[in-house]
Protein backbone atom coordinates (compact mmCIF):
# COMPACT_ATOMS: atom_id res chain seq x y z
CA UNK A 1 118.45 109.72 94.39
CA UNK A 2 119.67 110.10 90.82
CA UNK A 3 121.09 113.65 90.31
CA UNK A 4 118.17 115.96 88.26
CA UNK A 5 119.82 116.41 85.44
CA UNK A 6 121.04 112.43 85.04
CA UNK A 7 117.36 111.20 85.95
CA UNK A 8 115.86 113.38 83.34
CA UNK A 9 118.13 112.11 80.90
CA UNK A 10 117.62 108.62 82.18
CA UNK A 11 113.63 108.94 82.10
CA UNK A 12 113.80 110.62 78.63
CA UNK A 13 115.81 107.52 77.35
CA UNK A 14 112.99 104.79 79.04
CA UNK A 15 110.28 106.78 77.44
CA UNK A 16 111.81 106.59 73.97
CA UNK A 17 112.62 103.09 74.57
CA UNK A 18 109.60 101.74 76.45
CA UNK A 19 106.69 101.05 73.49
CA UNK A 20 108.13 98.66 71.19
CA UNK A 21 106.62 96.40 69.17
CA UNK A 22 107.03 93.09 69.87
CA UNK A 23 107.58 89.49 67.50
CA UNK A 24 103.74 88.15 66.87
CA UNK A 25 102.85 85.14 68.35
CA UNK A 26 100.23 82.53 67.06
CA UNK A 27 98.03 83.14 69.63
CA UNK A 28 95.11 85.52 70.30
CA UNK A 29 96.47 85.91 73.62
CA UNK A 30 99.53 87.13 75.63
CA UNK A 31 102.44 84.98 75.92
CA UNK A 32 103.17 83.99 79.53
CA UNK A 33 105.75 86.70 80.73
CA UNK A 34 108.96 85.35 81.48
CA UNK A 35 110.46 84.96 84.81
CA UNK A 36 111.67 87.55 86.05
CA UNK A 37 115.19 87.96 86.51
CA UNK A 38 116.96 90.21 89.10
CA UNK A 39 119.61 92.17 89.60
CA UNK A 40 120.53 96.15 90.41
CA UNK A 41 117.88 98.94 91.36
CA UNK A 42 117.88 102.41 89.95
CA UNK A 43 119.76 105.13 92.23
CA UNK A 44 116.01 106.50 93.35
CA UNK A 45 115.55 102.92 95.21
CA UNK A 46 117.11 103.15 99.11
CA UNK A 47 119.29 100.30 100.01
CA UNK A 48 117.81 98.34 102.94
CA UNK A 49 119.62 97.69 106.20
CA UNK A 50 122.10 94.43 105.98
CA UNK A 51 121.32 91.21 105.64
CA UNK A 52 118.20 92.71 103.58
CA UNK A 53 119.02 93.50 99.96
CA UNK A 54 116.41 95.04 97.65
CA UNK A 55 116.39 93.75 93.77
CA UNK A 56 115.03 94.93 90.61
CA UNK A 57 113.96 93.54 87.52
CA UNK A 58 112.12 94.51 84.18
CA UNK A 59 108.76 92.84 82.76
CA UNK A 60 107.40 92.82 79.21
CA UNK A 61 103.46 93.70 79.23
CA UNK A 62 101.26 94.42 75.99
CA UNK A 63 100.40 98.46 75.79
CA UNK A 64 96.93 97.08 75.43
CA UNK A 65 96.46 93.70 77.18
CA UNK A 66 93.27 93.69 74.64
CA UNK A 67 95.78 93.28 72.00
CA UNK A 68 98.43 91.54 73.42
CA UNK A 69 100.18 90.85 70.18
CA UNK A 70 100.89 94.91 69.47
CA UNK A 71 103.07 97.44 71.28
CA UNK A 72 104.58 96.36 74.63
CA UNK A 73 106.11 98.60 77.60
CA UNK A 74 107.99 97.67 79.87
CA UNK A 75 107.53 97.89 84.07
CA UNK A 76 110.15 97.79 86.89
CA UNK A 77 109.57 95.68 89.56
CA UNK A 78 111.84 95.08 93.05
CA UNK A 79 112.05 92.72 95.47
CA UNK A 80 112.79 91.95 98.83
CA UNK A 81 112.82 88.92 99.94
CA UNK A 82 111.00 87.28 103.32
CA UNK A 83 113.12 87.08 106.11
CA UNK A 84 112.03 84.37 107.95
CA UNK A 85 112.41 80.58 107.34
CA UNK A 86 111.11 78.73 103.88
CA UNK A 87 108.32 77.12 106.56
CA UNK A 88 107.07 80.72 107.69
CA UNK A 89 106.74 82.10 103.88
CA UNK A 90 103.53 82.77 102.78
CA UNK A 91 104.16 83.88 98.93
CA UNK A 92 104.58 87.49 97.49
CA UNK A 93 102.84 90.51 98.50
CA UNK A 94 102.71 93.57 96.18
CA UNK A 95 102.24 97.08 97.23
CA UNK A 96 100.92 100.10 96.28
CA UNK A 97 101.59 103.67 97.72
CA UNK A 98 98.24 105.33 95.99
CA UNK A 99 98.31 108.03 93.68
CA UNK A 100 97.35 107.22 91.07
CA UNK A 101 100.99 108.19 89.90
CA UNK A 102 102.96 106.83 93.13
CA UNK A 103 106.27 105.32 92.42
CA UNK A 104 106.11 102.05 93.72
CA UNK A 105 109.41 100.71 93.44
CA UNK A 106 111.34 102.10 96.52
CA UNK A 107 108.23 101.48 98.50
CA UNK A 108 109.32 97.61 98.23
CA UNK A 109 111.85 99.18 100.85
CA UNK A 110 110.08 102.31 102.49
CA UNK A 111 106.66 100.83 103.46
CA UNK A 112 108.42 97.11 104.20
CA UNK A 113 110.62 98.87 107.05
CA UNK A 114 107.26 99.86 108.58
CA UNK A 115 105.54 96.68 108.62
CA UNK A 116 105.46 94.14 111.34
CA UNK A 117 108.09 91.61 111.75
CA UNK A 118 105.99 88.71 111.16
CA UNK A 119 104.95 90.23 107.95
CA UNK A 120 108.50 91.06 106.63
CA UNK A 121 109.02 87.30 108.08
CA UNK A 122 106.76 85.87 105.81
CA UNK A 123 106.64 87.60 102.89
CA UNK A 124 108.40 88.47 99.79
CA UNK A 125 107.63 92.00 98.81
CA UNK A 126 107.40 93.39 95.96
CA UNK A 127 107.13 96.56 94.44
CA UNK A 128 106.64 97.76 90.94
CA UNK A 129 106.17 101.23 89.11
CA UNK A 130 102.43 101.30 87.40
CA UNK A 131 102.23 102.34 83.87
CA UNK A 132 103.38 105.27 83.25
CA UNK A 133 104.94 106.19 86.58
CA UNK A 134 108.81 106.49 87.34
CA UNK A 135 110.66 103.47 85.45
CA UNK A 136 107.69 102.21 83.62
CA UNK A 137 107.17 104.02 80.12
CA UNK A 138 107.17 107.18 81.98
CA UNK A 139 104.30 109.55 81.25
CA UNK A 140 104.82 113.09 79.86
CA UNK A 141 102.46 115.39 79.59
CA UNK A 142 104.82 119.01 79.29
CA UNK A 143 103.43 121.83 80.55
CA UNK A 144 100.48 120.90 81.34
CA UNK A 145 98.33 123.98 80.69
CA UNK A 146 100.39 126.32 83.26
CA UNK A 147 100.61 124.22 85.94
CA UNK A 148 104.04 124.01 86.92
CA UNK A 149 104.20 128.15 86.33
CA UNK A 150 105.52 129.89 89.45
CA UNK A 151 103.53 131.60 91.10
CA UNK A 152 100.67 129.48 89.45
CA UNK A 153 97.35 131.08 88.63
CA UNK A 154 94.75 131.48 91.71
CA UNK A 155 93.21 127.86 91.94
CA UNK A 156 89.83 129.12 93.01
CA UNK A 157 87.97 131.31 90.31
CA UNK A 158 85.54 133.75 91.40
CA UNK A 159 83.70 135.72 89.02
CA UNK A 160 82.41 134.50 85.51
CA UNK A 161 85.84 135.74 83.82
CA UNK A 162 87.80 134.16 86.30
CA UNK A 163 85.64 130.59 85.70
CA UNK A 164 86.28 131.14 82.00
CA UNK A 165 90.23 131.20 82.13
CA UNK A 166 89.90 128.41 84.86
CA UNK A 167 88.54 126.03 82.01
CA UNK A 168 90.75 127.29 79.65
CA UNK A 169 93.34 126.51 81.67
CA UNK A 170 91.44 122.61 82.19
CA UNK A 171 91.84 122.49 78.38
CA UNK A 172 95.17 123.56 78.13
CA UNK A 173 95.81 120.83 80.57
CA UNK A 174 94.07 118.26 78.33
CA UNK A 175 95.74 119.76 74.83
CA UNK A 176 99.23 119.35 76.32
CA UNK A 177 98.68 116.00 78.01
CA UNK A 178 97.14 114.98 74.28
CA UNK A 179 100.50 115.73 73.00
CA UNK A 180 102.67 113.96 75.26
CA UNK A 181 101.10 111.09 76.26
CA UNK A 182 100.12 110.90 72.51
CA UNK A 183 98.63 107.24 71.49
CA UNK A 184 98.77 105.92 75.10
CA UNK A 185 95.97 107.99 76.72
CA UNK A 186 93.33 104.87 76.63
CA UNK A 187 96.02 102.52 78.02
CA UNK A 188 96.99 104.16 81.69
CA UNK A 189 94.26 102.90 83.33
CA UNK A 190 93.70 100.72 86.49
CA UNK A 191 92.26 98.28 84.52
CA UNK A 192 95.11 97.60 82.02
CA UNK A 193 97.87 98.13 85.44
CA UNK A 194 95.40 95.22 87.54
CA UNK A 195 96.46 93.36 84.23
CA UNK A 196 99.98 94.28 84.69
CA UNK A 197 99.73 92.77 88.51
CA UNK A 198 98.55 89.52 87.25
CA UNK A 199 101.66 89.48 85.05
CA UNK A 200 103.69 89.81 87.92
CA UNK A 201 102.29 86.84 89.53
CA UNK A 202 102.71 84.86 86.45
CA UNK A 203 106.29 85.88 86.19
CA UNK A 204 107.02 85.64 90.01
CA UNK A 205 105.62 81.78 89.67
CA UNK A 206 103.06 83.14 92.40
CA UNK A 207 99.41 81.05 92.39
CA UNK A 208 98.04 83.89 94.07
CA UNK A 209 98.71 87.89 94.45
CA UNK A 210 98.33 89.20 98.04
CA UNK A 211 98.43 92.68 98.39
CA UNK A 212 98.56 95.84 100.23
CA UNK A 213 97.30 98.72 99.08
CA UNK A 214 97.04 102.45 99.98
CA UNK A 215 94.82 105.49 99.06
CA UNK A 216 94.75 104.59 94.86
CA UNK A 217 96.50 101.56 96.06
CA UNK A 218 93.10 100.20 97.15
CA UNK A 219 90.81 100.83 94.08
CA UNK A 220 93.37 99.01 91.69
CA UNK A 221 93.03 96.14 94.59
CA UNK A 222 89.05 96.43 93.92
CA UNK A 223 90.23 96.51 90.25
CA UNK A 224 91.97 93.78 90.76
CA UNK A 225 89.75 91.96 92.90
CA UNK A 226 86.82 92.29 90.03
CA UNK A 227 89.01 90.83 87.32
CA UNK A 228 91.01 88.14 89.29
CA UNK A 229 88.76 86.85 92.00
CA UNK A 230 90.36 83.75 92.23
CA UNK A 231 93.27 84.54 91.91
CA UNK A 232 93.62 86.75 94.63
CA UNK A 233 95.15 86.12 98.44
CA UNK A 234 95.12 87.94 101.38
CA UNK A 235 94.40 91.95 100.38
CA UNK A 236 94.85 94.57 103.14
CA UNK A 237 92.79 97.95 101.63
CA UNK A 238 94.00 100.70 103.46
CA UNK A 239 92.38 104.64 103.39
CA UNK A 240 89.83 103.22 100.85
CA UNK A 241 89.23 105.46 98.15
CA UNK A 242 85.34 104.60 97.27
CA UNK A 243 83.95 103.32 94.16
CA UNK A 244 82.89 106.40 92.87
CA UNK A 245 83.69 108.04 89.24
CA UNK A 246 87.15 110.36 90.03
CA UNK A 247 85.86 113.16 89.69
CA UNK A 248 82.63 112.47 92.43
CA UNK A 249 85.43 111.40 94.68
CA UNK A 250 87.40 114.11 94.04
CA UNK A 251 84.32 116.68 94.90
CA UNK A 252 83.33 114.98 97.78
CA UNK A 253 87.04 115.01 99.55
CA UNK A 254 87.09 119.08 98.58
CA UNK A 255 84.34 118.95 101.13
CA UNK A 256 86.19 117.09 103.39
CA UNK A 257 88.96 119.38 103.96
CA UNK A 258 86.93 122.08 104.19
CA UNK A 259 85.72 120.20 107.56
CA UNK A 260 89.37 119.38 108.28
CA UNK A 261 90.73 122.70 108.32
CA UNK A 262 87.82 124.12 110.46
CA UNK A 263 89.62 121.40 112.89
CA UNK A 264 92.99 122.81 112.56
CA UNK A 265 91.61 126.74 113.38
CA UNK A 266 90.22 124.72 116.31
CA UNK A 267 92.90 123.29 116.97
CA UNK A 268 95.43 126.22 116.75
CA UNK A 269 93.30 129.06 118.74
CA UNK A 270 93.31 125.80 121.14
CA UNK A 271 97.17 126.21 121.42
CA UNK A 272 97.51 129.94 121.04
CA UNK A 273 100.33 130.35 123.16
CA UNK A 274 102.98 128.58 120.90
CA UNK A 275 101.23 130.15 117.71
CA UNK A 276 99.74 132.99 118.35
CA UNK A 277 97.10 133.09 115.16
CA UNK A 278 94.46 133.47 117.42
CA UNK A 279 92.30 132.54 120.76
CA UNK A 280 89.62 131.09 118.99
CA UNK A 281 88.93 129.74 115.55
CA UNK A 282 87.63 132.62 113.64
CA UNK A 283 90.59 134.41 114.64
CA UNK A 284 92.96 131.83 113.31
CA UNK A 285 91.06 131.84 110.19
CA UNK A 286 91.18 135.39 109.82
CA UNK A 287 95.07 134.82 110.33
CA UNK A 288 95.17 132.47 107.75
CA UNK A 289 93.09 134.18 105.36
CA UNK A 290 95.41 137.23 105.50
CA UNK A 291 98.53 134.91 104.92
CA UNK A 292 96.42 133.90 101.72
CA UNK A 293 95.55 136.95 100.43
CA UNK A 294 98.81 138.56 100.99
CA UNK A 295 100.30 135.90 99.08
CA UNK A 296 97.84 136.61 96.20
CA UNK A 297 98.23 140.18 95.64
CA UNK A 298 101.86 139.69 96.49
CA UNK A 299 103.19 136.15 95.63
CA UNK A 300 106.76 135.35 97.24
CA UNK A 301 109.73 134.08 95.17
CA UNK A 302 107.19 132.45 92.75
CA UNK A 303 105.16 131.35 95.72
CA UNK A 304 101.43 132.49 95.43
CA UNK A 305 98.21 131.17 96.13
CA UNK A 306 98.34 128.05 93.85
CA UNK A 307 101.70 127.37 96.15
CA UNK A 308 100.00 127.81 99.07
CA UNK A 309 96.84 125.89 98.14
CA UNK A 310 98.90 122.95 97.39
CA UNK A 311 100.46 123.28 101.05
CA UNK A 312 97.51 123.68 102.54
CA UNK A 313 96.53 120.44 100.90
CA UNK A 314 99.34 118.49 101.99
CA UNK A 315 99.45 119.37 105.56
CA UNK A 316 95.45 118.73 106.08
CA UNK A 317 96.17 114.89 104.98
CA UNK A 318 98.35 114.62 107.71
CA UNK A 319 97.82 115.67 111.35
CA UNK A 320 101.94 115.45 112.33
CA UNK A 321 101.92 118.55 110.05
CA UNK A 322 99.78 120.83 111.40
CA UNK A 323 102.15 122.49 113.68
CA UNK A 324 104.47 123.36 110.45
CA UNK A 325 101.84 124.76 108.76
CA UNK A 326 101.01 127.14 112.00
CA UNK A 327 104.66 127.89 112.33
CA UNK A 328 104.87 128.84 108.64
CA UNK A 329 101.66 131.01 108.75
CA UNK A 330 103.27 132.90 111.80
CA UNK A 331 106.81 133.78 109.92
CA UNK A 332 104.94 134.90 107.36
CA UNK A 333 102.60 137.22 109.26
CA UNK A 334 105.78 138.16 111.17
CA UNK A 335 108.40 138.47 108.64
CA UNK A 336 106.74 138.21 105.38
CA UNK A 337 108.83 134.72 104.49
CA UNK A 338 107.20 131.57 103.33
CA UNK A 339 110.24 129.18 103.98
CA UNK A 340 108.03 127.25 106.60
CA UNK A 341 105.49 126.57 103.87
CA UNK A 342 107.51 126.01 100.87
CA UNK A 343 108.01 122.21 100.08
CA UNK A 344 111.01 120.54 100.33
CA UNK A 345 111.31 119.30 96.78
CA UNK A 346 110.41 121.53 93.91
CA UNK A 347 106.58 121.27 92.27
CA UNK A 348 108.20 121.43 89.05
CA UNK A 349 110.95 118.34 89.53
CA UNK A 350 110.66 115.75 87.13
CA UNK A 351 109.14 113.02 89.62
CA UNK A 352 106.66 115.69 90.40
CA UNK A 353 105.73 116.20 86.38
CA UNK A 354 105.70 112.46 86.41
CA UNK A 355 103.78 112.13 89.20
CA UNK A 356 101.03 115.03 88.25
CA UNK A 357 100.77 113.55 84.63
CA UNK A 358 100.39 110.13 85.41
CA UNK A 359 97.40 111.18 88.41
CA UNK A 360 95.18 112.83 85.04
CA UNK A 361 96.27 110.41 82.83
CA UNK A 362 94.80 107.30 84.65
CA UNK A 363 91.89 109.05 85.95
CA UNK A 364 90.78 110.34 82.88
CA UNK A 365 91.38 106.91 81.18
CA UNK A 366 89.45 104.94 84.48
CA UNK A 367 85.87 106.13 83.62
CA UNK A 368 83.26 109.04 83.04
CA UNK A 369 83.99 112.90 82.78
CA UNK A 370 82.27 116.08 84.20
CA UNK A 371 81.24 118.44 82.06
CA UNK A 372 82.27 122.51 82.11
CA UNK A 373 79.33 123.40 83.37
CA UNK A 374 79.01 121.04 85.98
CA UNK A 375 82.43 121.84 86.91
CA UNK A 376 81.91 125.56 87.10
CA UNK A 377 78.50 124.71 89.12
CA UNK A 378 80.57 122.43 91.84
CA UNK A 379 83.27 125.27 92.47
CA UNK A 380 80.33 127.49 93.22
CA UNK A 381 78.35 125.16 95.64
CA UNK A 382 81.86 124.72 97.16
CA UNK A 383 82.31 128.43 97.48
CA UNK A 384 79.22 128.40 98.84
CA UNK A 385 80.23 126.23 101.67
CA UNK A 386 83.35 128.21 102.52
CA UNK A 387 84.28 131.51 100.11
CA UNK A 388 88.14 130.14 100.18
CA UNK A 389 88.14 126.36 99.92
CA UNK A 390 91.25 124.50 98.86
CA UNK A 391 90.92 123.04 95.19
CA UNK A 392 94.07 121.49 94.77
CA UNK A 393 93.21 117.85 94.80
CA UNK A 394 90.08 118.33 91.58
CA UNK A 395 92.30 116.72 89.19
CA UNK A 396 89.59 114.69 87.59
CA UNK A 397 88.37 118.25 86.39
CA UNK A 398 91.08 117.95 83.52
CA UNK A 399 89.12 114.96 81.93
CA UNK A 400 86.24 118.04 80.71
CA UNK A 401 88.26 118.32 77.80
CA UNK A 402 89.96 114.67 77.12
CA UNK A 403 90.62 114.24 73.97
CA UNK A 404 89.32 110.25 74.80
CA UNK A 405 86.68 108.93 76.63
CA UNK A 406 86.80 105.72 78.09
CA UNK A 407 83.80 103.50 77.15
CA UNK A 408 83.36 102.22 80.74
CA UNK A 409 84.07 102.93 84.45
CA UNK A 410 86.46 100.56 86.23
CA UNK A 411 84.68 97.51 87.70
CA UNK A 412 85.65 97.08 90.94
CA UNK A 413 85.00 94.46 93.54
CA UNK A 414 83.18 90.84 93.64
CA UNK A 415 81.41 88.94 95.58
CA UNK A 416 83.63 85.64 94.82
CA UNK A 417 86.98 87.60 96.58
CA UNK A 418 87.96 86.14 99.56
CA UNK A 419 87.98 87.89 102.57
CA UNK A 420 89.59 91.58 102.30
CA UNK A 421 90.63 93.89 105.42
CA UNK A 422 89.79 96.97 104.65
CA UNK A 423 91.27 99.80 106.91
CA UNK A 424 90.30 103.50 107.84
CA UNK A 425 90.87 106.43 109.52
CA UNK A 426 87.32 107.72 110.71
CA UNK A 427 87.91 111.41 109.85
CA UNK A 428 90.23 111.03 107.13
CA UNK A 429 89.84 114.03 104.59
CA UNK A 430 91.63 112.64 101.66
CA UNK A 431 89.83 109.05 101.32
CA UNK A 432 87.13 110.11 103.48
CA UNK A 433 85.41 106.64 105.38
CA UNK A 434 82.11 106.56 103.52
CA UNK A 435 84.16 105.24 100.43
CA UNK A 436 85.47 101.99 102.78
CA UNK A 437 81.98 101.43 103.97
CA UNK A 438 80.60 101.53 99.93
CA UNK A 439 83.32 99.64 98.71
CA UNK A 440 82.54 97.27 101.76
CA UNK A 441 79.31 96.31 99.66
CA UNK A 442 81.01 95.25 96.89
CA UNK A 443 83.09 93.08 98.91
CA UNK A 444 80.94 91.56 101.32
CA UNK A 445 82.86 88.79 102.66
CA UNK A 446 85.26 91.75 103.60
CA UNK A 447 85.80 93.77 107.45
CA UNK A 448 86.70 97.06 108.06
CA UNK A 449 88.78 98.38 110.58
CA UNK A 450 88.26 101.69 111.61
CA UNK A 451 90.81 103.90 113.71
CA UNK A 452 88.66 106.16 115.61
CA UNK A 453 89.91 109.57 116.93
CA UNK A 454 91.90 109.76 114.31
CA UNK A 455 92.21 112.52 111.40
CA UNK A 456 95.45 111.53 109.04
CA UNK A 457 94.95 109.48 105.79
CA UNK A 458 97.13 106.32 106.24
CA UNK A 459 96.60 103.65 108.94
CA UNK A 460 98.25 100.23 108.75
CA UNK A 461 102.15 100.60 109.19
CA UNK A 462 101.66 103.93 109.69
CA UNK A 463 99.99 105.53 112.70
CA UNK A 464 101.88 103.41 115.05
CA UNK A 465 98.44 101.87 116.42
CA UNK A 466 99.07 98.28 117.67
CA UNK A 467 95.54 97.51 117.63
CA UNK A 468 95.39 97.78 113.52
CA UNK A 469 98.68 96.73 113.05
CA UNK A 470 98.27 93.51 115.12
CA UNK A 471 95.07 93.08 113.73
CA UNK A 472 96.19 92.94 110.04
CA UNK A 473 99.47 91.24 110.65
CA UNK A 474 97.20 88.38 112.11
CA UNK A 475 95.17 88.31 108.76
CA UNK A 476 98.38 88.71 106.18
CA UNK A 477 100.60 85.87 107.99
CA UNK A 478 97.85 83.71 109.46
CA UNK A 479 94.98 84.35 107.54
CA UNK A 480 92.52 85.17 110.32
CA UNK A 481 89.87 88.06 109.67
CA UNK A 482 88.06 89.49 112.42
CA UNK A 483 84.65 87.62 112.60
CA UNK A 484 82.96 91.35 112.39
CA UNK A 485 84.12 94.80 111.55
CA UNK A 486 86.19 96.30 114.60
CA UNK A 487 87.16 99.37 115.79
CA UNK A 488 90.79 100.55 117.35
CA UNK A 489 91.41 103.68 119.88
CA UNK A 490 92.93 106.63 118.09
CA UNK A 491 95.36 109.36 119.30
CA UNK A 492 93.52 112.08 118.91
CA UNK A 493 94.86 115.41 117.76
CA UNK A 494 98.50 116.02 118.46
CA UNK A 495 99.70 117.91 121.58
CA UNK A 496 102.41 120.37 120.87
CA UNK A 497 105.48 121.37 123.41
């Protein structure tokens, strides 16, 4: 990784360098990009195991591809190439981590080293930062209304006074993302990065982009998908994210994880003799309610409740952290510490400014906004549900007070794509299934494969489930889709020693 203090200094210099105006050309439209031409990575990007080298190169792309003759940025891609034999290639195939803010570049390496061995056999993959995101005309939007304060404000307002400096704190959000994002608020959207793909496949020499894509990763597929039907391959969806307006989505996975964490008190009172919260769930919710409120009226080294929210949000997504989370709530109730639930790398890090200005920028710029008082009325039906839900994902809430407002919502899907796989946990709280199965409509010649028994947002290359993984490796290398939609054995929830 590229020392703090040297990769703030390095992003600071791309973002003053990134927009710059480029020679006119004759034409209304954009000039073909130019090949691409490789060479080094960045420091951030992990050095494969030999023979495998990763590569990296920079691309040219118009601000706005609607006027592709004004400002350009530029975006970092990497490669690494196939390693099987020329007759076993079967082209490029991009990838996405999700987000929307992700850095995509060292996932070229990270998620490759996961896949199957015919897939790294037969194809080139390539990575690439979106818009705004790590190496690509980083976004900046400072600090971001409070945010990145320590100990944060209480995410969940109760009481009309508390709802009042909750918006305030929305607009704050919105005023300081205004500022430093300036000019390029309208153009960090999935609609202008799908754009950005197909210049990658112009400039790798590719006739056709396959992809894989997770979480965000799959709507800019759909986005894709809707723009470039025929120009897309073989597209592996995976932990759909449905085509609803951001901030629908993001109200209806805040229900989600309500119904995932009354899982985990399940699941802890089920194993009460390594964690001792409590023999039953109320018990371990009571437990982790006085963790909560402790932390409130008594926040830790600048960790309070926003800190813990955010925790509490990362370990639901993933069921291989629930037993971290139970051993941090027990040193805390023990010995008053919260090193088992602090996160490893600081909230406030650049990548994680990046990361958290680039997520608001390109929802806000993808489609519709909520107003304040719908916003208000939501946290109260939520509330409702469960007095103490975890807010921490409602970033979409920002886009209230945007200081622009896209004119439409991202298209997504067509009927003239080829056949997509689409792939899905069944009790997934952060891309919750319903979204594959209404995306599914908009791509009906796709299948869906669901992982049943299963509760952790990420599937292909990731769960370790030979069943999925076989079954998309036979689509990406072969092109074989199951005849119907299918569904694989899960795990279950984890066992603890």
């Amino acid at each position: 990784m590229i020392p703090p203090a040297r990769r703030t200094a390095h992003l600071c210099a791309l973002a003053a360098l990134a927009i710059t105006p480029l020679p006119a050309v004759p034409a209304q439209a954009a000039a073909p990009p130019a090949a691409l031409r490789f060479g080094a990575c960045p420091d951030a990007v992990p050095v494969p195991p030999a023979p495998e080298r990763v590569e990296c190169a920079r691309l040219s792309v118009p601000l706005d591809w609607n006027r592709p003759q004004g400002p350009h940025i530029e975006l970092a891609v990497s490669r690494v190439r196939a390693s099987g034999t020329p007759s076993e290639r079967r082209g490029a195939l991009l990838v996405n981590p999700g987000g929307p803010g992700g850095s995509g570049l060292p996932y070229a390496v990270t998620k490759r080293a996961k896949l199957p061995a015919s897939v790294r056999r037969s194809y080139d993959v390539i990575g690439f930062d979106p818009r705004g995101v790590g190496h690509s005309a980083p976004a900046d939007c400072g600090d971001m209304g409070g945010l990145f304060a320590a100990p944060g404000a209480d995410p969940v307002p109760v009481g009309p006074a508390a709802e009042r400096t909750y918006l305030a704190s929305l607009r704050g959000m919105a005023d300081d993302c205004a500022a430093g994002a300036k000019h390029v608020l309208p153009y960090l959207s999935t609609e202008q990065t799908a754009r950005d793909m197909d210049a990658i496949r112009v400039a790798l020499g590719e006739p056709k982009i396959n992809f894989l894509g997770v979480s965000y990763g799959t709507y800019l597929g759909a986005a894709y998908a809707a723009r470039f039907p025929q120009r897309t391959g073989r597209m592996v969806l995976d932990s759909v994210v449905g085509p609803w307006n951001w901030y629908d989505f993001d109200v209806i996975q805040s229900r989600a994880l309500l119904r995932q964490r009354d899982r985990f008190f399940a699941w802890v009172a089920d194993h009460h003799e390594r964690f001792r919260l409590g023999d039953d769930a109320t018990q371990a919710r009571r437990a982790y309610l006085r963790v909560r409120q402790g932390l409130a009226a008594h926040p830790v080294k600048g960790f309070g409740p926003a800190e813990f929210d955010r925790t509490v949000y990362r370990a639901m997504g993933r069921t291989e952290r629930w037993a971290g989370l139970a051993d941090g709530l027990r040193a805390y109730l023990d010995e008053g510490v919260v090193d088992g639930l602090r996160p490893a790398s600081a909230f406030d890090g650049q990548d994680s400014r990046n990361y958290e200005a680039a997520n608001r920028l390109v929802k806000c710029a993808d489609g519709p906004a909520p107003s304040p008082r719908r916003i208000v009325a939501d946290i109260r039906h939520i509330r409702s549900l469960d007095p103490q839900p975890v807010l921490a994902g409602m970033e979409a809430s920002t886009c209230a007070y945007w200081q622009h407002r896209p004119a439409h919502r991202t298209p997504l899907g067509s009927p003239d794509v080829p056949p997509v796989l689409l792939v899905a946990s069944a009790h997934d709280p952060v891309t919750p299934i319903e979204g594959a199965r209404k995306l599914q409509r908009l791509l009906p010649n796709s299948r869906l494969v669901t992982l049943e028994d299963d509760y952790s947002h990420g599937v292909f290359a990731s769960r370790g489930n030979a069943c999925v993984d076989d079954v998309a490796a036979a689509y990406l290398v072969d092109g074989r889709a199951p005849e119907t939609d299918l569904r694989c054995d899960g795990p279950g929830l984890p066992s603890v020693s």
